[in-house]
Protein backbone atom coordinates (compact mmCIF):
# COMPACT_ATOMS: atom_id res chain seq x y z
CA UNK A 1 106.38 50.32 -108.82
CA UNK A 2 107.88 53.13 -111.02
CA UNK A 3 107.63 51.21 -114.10
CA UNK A 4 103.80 51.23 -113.29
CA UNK A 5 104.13 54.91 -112.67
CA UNK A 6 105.59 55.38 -115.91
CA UNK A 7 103.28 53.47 -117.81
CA UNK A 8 100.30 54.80 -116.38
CA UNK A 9 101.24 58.22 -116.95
CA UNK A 10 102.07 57.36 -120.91
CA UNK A 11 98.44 55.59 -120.90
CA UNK A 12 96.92 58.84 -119.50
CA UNK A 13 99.40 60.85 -122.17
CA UNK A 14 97.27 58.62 -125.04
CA UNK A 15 94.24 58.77 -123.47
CA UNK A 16 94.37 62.83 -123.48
CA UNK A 17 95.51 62.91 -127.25
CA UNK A 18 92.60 60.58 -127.98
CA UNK A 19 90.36 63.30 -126.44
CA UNK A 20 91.49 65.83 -127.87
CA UNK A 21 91.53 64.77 -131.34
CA UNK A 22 87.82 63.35 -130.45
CA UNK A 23 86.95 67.13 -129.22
CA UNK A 24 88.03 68.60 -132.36
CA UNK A 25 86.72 65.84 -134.96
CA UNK A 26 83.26 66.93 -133.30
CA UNK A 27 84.05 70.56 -133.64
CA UNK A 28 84.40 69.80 -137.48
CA UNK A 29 81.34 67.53 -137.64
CA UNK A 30 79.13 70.19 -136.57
CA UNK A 31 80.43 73.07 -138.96
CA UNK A 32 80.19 70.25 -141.53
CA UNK A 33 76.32 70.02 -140.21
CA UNK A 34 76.33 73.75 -139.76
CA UNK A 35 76.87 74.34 -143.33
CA UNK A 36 75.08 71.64 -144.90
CA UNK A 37 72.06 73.16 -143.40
CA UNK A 38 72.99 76.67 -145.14
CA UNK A 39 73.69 74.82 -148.29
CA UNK A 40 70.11 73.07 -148.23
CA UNK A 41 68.32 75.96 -147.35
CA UNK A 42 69.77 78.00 -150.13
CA UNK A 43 68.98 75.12 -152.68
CA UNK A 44 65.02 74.96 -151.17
CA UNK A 45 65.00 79.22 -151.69
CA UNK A 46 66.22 79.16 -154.95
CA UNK A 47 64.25 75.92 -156.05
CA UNK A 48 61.22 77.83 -155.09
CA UNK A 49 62.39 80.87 -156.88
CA UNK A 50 61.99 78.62 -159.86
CA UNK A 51 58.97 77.13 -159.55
CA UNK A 52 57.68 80.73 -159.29
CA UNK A 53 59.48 82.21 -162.34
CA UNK A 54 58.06 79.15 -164.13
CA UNK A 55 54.08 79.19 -162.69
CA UNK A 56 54.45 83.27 -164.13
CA UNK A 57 55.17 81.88 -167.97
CA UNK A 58 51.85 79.61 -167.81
């Protein structure tokens, strides 16, 4: 019966590492979303910065 004890416990060790390392890979995939959304934005402001700068020339 211990030896069950004991294993269960080092299964429920594992399976709180796996959570938290699941907790903070999703942490880092939304910044990673967070700032690909300020990156695209910025390219879509300053692409249409250039189209204007370039419709002024014609």
């Amino acid at each position: 019966m211990n030896r069950v004890d004991n294993l269960s416990l080092i299964l429920q060790a594992l399976s709180l590492e796996i959570l938290f390392k699941d907790y903070n890979n999703s942490d880092l995939m939304e910044e990673l979303q967070k700032q690909d959304m300020q990156y695209f934005e910025k390219m879509i402001k300053n692409q249409e910065e250039i189209l204007n700068i370039l419709k002024g020339k014609e």
